[in-house]
PDB file of N, CA and C in Angstrom:
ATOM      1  N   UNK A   1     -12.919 -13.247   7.399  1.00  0.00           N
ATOM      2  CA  UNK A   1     -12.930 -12.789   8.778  1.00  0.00           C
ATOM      3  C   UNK A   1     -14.325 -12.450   9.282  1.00  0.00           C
ATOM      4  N   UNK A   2     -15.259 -12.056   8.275  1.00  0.00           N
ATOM      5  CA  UNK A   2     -16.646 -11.089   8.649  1.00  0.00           C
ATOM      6  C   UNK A   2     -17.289 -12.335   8.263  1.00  0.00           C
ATOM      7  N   UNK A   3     -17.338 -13.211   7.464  1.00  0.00           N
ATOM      8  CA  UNK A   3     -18.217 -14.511   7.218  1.00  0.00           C
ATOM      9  C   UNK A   3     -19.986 -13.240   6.151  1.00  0.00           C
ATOM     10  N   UNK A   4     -21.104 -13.698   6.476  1.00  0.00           N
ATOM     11  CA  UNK A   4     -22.102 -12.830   6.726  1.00  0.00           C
ATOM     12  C   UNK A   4     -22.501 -11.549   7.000  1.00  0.00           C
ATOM     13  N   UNK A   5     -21.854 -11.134   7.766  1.00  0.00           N
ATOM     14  CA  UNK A   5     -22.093 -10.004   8.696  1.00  0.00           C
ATOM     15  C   UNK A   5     -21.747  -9.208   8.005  1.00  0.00           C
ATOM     16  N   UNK A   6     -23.066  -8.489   7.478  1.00  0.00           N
ATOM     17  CA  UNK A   6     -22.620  -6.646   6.752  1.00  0.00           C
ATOM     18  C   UNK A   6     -21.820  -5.809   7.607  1.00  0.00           C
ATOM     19  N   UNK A   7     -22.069  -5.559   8.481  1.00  0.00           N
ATOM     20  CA  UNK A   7     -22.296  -4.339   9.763  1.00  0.00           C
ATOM     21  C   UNK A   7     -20.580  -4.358   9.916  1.00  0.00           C
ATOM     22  N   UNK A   8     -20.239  -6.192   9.676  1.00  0.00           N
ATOM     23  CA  UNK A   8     -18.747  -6.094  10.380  1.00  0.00           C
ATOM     24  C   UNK A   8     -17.522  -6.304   9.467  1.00  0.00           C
ATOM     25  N   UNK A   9     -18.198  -6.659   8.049  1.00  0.00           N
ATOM     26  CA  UNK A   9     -17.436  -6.097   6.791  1.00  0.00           C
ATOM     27  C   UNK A   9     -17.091  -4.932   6.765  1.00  0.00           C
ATOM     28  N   UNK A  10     -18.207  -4.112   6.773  1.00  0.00           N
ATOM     29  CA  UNK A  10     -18.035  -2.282   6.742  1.00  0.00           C
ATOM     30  C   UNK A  10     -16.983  -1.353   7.906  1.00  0.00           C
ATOM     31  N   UNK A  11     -17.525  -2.260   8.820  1.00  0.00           N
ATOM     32  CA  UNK A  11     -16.051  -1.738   9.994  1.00  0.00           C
ATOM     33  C   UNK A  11     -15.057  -2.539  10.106  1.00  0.00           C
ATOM     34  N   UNK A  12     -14.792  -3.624   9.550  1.00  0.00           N
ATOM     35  CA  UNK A  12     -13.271  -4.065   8.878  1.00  0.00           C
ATOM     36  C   UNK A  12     -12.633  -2.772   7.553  1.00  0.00           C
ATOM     37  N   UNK A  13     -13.424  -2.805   6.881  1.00  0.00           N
ATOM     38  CA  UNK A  13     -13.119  -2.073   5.714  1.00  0.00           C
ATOM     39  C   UNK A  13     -12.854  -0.564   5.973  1.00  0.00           C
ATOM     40  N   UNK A  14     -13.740  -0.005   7.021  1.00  0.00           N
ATOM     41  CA  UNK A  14     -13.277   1.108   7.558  1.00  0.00           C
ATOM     42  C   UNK A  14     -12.011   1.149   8.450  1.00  0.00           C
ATOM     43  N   UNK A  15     -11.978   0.270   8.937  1.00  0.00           N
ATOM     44  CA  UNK A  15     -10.556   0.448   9.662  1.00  0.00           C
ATOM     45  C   UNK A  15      -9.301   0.144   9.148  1.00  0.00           C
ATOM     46  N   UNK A  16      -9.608  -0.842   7.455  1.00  0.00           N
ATOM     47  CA  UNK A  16      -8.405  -0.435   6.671  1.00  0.00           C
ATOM     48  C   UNK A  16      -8.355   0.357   5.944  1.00  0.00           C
ATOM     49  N   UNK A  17      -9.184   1.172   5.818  1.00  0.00           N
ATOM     50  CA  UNK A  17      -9.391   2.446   5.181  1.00  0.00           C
ATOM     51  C   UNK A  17      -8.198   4.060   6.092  1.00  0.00           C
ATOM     52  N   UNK A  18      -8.814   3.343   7.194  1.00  0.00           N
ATOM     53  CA  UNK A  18      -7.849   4.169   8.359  1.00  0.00           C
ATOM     54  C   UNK A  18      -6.848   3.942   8.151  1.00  0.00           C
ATOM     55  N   UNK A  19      -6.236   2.634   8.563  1.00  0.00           N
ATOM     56  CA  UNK A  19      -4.708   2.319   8.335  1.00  0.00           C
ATOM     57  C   UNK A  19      -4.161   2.842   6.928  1.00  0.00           C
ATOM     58  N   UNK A  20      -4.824   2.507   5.989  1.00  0.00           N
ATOM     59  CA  UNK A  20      -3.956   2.789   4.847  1.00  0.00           C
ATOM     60  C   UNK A  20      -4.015   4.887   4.947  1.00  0.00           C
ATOM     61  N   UNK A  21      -4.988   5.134   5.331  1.00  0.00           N
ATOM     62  CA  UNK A  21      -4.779   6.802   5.408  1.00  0.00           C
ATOM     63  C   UNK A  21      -3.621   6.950   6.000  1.00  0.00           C
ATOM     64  N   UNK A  22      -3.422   6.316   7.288  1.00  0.00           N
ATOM     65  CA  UNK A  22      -1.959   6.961   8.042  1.00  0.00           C
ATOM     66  C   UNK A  22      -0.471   6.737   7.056  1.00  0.00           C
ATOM     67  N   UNK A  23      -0.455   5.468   6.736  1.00  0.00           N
ATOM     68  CA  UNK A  23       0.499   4.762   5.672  1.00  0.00           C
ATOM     69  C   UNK A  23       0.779   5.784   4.827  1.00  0.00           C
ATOM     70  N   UNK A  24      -0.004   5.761   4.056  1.00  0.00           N
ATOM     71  CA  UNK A  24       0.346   7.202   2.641  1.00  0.00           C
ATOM     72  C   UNK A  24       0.664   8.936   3.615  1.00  0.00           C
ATOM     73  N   UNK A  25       0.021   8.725   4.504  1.00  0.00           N
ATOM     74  CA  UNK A  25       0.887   9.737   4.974  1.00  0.00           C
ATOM     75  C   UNK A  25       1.944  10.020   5.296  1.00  0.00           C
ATOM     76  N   UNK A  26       2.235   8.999   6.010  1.00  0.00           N
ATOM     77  CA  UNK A  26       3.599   8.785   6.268  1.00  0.00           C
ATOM     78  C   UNK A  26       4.508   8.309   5.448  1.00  0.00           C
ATOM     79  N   UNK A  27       4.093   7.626   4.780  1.00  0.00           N
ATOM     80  CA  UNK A  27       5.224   7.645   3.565  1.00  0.00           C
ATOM     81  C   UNK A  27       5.788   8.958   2.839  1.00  0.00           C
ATOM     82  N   UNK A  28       4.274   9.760   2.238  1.00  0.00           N
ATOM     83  CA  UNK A  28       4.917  10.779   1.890  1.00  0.00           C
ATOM     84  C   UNK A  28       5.652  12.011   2.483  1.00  0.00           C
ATOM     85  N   UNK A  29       5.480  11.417   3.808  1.00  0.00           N
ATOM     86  CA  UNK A  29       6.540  12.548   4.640  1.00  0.00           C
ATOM     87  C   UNK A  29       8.001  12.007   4.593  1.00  0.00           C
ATOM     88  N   UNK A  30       8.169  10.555   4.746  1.00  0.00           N
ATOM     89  CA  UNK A  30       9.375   9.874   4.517  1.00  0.00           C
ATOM     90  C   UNK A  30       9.777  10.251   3.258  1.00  0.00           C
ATOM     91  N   UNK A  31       9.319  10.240   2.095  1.00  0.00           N
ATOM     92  CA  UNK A  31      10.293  11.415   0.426  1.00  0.00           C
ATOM     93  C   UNK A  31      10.134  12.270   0.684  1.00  0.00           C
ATOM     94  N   UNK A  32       9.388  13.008   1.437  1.00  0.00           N
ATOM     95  CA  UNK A  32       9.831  14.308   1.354  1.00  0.00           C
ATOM     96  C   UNK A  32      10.875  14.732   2.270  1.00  0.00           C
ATOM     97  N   UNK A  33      11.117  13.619   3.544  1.00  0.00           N
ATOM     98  CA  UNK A  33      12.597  14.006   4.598  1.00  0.00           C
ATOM     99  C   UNK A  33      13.741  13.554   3.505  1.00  0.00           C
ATOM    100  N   UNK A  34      13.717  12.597   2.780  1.00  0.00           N
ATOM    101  CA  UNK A  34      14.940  11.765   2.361  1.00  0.00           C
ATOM    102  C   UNK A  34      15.025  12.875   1.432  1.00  0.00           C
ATOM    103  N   UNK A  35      14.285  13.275   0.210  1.00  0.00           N
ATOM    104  CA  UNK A  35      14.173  13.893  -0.763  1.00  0.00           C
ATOM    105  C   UNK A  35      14.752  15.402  -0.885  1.00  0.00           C
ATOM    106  N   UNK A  36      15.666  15.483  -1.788  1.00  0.00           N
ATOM    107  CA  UNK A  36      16.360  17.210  -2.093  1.00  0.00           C
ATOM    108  C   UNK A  36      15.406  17.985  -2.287  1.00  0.00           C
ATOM    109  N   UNK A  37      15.426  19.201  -1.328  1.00  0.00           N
ATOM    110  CA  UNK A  37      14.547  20.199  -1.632  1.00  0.00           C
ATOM    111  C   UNK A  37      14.087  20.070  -2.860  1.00  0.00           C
ATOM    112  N   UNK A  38      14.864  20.404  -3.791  1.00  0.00           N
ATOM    113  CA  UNK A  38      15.027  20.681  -5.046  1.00  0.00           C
ATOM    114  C   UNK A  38      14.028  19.693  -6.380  1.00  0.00           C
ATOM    115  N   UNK A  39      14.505  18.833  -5.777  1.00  0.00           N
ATOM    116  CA  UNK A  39      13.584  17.206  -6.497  1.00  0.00           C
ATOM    117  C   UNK A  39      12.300  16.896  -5.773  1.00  0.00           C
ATOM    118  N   UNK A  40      11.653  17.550  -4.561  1.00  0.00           N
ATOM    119  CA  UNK A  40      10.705  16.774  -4.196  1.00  0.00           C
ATOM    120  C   UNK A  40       9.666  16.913  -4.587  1.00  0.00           C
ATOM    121  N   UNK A  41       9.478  18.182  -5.782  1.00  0.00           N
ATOM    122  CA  UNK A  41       8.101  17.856  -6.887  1.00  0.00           C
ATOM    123  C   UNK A  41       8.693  16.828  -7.488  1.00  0.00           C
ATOM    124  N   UNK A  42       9.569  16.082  -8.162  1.00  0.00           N
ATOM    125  CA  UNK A  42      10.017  14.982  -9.055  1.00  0.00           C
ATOM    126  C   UNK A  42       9.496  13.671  -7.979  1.00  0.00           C
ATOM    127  N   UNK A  43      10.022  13.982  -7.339  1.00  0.00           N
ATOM    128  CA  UNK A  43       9.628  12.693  -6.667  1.00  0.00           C
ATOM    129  C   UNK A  43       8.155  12.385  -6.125  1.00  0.00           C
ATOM    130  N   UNK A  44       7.684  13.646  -5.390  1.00  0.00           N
ATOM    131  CA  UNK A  44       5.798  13.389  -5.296  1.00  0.00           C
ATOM    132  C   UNK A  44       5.410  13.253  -6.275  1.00  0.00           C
ATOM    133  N   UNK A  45       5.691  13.845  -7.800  1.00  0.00           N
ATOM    134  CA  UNK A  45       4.662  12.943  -8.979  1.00  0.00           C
ATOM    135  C   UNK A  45       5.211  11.704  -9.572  1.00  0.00           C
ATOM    136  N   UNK A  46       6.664  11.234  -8.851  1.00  0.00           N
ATOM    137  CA  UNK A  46       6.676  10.174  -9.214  1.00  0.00           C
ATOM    138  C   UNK A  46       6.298   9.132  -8.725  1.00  0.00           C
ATOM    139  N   UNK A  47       5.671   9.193  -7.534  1.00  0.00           N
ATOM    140  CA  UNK A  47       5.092   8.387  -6.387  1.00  0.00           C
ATOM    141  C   UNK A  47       3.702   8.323  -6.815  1.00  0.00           C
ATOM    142  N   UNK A  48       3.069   9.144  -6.966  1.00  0.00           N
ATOM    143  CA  UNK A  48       1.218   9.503  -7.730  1.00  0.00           C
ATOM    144  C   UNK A  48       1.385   8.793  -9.045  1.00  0.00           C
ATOM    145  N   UNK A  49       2.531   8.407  -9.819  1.00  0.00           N
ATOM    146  CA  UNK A  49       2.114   8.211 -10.868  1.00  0.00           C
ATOM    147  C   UNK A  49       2.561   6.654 -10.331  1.00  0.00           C
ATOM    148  N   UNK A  50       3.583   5.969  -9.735  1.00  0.00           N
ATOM    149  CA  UNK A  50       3.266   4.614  -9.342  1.00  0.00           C
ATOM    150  C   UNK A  50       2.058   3.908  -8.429  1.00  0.00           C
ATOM    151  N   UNK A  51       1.662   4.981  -7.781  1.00  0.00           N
ATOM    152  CA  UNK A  51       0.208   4.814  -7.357  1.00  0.00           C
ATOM    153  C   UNK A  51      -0.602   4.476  -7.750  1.00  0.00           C
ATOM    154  N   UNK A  52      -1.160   5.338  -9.251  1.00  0.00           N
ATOM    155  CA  UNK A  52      -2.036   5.439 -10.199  1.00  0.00           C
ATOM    156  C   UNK A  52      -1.809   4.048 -10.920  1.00  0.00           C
ATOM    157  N   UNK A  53      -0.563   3.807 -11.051  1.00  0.00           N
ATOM    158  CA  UNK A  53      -0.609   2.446 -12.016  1.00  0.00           C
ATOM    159  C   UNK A  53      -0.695   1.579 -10.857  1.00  0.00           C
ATOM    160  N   UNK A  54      -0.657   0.972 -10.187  1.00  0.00           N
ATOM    161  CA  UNK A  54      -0.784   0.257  -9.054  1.00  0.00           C
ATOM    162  C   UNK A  54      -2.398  -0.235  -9.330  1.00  0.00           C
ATOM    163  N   UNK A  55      -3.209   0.920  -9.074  1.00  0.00           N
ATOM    164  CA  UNK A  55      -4.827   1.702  -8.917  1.00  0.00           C
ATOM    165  C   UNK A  55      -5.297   0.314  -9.976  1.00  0.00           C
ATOM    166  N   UNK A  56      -4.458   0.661 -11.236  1.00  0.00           N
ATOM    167  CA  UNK A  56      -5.001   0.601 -12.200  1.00  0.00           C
ATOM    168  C   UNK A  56      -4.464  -1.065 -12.779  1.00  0.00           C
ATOM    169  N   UNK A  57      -3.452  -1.215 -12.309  1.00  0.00           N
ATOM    170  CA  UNK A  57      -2.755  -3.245 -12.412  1.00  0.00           C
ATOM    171  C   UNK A  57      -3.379  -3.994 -11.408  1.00  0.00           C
ATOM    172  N   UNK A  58      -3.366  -3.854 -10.286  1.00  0.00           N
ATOM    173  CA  UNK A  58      -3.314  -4.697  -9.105  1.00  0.00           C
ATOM    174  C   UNK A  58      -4.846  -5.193  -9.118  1.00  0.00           C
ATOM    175  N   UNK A  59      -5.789  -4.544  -9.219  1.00  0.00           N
ATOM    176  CA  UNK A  59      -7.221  -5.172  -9.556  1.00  0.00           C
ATOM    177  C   UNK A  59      -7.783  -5.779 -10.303  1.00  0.00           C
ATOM    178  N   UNK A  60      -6.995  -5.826 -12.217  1.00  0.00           N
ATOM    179  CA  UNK A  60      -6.903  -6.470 -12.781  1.00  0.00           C
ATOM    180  C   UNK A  60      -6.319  -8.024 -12.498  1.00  0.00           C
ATOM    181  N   UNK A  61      -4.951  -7.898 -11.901  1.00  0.00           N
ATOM    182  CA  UNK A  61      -4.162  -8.798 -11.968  1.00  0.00           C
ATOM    183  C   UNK A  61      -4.645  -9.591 -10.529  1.00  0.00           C
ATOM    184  N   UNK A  62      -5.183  -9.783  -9.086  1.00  0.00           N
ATOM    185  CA  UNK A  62      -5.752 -10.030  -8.493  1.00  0.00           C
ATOM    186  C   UNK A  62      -7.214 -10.728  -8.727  1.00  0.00           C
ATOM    187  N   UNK A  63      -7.685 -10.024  -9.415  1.00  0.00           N
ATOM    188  CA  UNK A  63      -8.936 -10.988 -10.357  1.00  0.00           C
ATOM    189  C   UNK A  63      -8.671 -11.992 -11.287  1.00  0.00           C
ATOM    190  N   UNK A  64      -7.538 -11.672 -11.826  1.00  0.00           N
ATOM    191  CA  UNK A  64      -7.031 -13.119 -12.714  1.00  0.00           C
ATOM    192  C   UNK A  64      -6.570 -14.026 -11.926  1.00  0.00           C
ATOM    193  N   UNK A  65      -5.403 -13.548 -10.863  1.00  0.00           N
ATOM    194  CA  UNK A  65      -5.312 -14.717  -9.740  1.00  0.00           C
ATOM    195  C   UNK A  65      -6.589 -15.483  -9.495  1.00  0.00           C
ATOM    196  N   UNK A  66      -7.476 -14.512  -8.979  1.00  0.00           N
ATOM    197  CA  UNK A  66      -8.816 -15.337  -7.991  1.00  0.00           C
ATOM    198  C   UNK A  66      -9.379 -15.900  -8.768  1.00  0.00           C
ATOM    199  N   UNK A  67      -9.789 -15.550 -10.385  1.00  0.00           N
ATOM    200  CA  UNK A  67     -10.528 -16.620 -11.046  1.00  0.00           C
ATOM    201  C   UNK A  67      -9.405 -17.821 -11.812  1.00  0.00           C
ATOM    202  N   UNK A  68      -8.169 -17.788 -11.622  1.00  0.00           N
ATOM    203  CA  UNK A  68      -7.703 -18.626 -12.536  1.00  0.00           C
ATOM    204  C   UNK A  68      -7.081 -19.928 -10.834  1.00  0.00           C
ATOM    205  N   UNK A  69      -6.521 -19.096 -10.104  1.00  0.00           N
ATOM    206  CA  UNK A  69      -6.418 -20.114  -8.922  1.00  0.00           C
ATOM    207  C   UNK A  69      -7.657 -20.128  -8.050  1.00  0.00           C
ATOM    208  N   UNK A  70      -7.498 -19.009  -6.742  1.00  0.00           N
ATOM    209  CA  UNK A  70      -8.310 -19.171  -5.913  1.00  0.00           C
ATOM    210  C   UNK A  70      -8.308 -17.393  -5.093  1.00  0.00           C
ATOM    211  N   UNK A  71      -9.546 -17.611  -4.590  1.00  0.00           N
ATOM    212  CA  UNK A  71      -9.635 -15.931  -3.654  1.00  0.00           C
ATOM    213  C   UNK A  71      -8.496 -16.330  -2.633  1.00  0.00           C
ATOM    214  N   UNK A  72      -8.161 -17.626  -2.294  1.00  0.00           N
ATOM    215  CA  UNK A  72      -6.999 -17.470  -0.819  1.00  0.00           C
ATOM    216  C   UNK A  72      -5.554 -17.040  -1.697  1.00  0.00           C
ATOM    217  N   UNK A  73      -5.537 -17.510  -2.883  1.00  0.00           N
ATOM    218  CA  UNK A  73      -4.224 -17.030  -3.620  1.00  0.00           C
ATOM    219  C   UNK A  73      -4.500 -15.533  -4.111  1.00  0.00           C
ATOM    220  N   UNK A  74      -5.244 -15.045  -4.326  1.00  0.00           N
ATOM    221  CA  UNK A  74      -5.164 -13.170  -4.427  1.00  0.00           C
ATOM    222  C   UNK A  74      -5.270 -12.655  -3.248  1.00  0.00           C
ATOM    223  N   UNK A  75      -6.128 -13.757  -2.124  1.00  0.00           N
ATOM    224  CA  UNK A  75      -5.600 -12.552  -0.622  1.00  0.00           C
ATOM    225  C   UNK A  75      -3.852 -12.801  -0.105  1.00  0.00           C
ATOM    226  N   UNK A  76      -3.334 -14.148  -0.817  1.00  0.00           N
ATOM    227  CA  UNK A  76      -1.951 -14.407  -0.213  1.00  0.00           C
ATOM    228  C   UNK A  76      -1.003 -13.055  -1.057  1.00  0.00           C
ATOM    229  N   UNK A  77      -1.419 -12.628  -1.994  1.00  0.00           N
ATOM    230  CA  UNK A  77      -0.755 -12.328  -3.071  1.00  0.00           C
ATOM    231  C   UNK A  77      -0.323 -10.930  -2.643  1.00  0.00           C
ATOM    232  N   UNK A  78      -1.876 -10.677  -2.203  1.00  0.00           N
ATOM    233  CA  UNK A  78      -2.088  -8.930  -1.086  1.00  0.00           C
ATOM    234  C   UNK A  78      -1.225  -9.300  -0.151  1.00  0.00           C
ATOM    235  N   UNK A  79      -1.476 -10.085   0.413  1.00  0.00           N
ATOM    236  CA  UNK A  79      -0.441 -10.041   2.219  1.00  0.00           C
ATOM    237  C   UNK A  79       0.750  -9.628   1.397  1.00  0.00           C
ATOM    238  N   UNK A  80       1.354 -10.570   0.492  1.00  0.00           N
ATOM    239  CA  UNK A  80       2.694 -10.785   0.210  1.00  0.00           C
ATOM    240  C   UNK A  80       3.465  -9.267   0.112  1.00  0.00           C
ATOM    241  N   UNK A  81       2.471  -8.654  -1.076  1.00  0.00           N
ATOM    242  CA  UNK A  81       2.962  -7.526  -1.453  1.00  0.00           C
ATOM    243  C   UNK A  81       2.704  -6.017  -0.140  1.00  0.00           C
ATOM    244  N   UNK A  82       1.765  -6.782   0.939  1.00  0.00           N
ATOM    245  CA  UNK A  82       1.872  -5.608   1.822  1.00  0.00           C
ATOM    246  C   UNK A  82       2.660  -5.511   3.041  1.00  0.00           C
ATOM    247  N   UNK A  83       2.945  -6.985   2.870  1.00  0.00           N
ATOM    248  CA  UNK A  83       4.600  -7.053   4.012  1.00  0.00           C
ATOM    249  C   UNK A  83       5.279  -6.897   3.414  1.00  0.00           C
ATOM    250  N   UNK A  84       5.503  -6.900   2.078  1.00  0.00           N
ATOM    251  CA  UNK A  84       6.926  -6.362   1.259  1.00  0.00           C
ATOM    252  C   UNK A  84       7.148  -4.739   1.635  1.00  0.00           C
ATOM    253  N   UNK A  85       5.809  -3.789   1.241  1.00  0.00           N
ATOM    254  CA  UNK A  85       6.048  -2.895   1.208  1.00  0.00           C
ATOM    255  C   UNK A  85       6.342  -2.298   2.716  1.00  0.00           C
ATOM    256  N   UNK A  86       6.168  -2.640   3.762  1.00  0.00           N
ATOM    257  CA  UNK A  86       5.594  -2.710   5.202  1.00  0.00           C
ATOM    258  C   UNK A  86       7.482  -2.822   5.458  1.00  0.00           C
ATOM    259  N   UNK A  87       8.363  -3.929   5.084  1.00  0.00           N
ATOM    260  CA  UNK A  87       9.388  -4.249   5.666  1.00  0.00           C
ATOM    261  C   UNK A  87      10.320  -3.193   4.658  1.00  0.00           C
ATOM    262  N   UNK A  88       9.746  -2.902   3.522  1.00  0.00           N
ATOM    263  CA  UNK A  88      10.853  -1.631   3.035  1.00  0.00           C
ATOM    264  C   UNK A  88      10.797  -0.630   3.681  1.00  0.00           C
ATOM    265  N   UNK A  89       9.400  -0.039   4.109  1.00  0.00           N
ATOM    266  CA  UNK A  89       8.815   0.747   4.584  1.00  0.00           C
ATOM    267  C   UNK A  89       9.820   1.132   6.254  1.00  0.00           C
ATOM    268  N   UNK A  90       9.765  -0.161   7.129  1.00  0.00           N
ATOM    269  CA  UNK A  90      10.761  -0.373   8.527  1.00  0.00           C
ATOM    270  C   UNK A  90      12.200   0.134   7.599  1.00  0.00           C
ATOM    271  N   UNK A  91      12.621  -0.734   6.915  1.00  0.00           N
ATOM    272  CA  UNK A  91      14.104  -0.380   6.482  1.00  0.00           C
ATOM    273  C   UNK A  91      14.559   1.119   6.090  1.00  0.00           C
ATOM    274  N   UNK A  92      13.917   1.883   5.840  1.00  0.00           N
ATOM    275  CA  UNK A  92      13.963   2.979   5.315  1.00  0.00           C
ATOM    276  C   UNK A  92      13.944   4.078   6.181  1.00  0.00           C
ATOM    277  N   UNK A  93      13.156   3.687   7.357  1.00  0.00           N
ATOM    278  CA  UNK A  93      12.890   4.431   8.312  1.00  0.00           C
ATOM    279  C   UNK A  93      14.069   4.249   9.538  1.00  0.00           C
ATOM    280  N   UNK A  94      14.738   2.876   9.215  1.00  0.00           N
ATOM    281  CA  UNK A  94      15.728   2.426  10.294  1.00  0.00           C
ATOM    282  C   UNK A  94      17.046   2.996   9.570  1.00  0.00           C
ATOM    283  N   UNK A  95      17.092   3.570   8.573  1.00  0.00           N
ATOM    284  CA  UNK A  95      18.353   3.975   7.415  1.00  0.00           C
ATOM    285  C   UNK A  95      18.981   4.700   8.362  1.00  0.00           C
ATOM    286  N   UNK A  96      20.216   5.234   8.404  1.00  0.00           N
ATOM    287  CA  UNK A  96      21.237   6.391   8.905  1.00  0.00           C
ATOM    288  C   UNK A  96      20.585   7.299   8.589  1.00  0.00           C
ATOM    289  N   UNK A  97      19.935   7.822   7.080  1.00  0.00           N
ATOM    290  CA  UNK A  97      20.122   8.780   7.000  1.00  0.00           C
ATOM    291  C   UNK A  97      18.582   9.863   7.526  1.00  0.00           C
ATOM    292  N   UNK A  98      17.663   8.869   7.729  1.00  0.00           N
ATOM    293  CA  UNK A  98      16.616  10.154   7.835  1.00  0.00           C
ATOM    294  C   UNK A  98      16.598  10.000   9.568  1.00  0.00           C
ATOM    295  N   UNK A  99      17.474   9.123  10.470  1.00  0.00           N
ATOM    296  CA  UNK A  99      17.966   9.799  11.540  1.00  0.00           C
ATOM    297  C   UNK A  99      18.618  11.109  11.817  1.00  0.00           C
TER     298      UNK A  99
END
């Protein structure tokens, strides 16, 4: 998208830096509405700890994509998995119950 251009890498990257800030916010307000009083320490460290492994797979496994196929197959790979999470994300929010 930025080709060259430092200046417009850095404010791409900042502005998904933004987006993903609101995202995790809002998600974790979504377990904590759905979530039993009672369980919602169980469930915030169970979310930090799929995070953490996420942190810790997805950069590995994205670099093996890009060097074994191609960088357009680890950016398809990202889209894939961020409209996945994006359309669970709608479904969850469209549920009965945290109406």
């Amino acid at each position: 998208l930025v080709g060259q251009n430092e200046a417009a890498y850095y404010g791409l990257m900042g502005v998904w830096a933004l987006g993903e800030t609101f995202m995790m916010t809002a998600t974790t307000a979504l377990a904590a509405d759905v979530t039993a009083p009672e369980q919602r320490g169980a469930a915030t460290s169970l979310r930090a700890q799929v995070g953490d492994l996420t942190f810790m797979v997805m950069p590995v496994m994205l670099g093996l994509i890009a060097t074994s196929h191609s960088h357009a197959a680890a950016f398809g790979v990202t889209s894939v998995c961020g409209l996945g999470a994006t359309a669970a994300f709608w479904r969850l929010t469209t549920s009965s119950k945290v109406r």
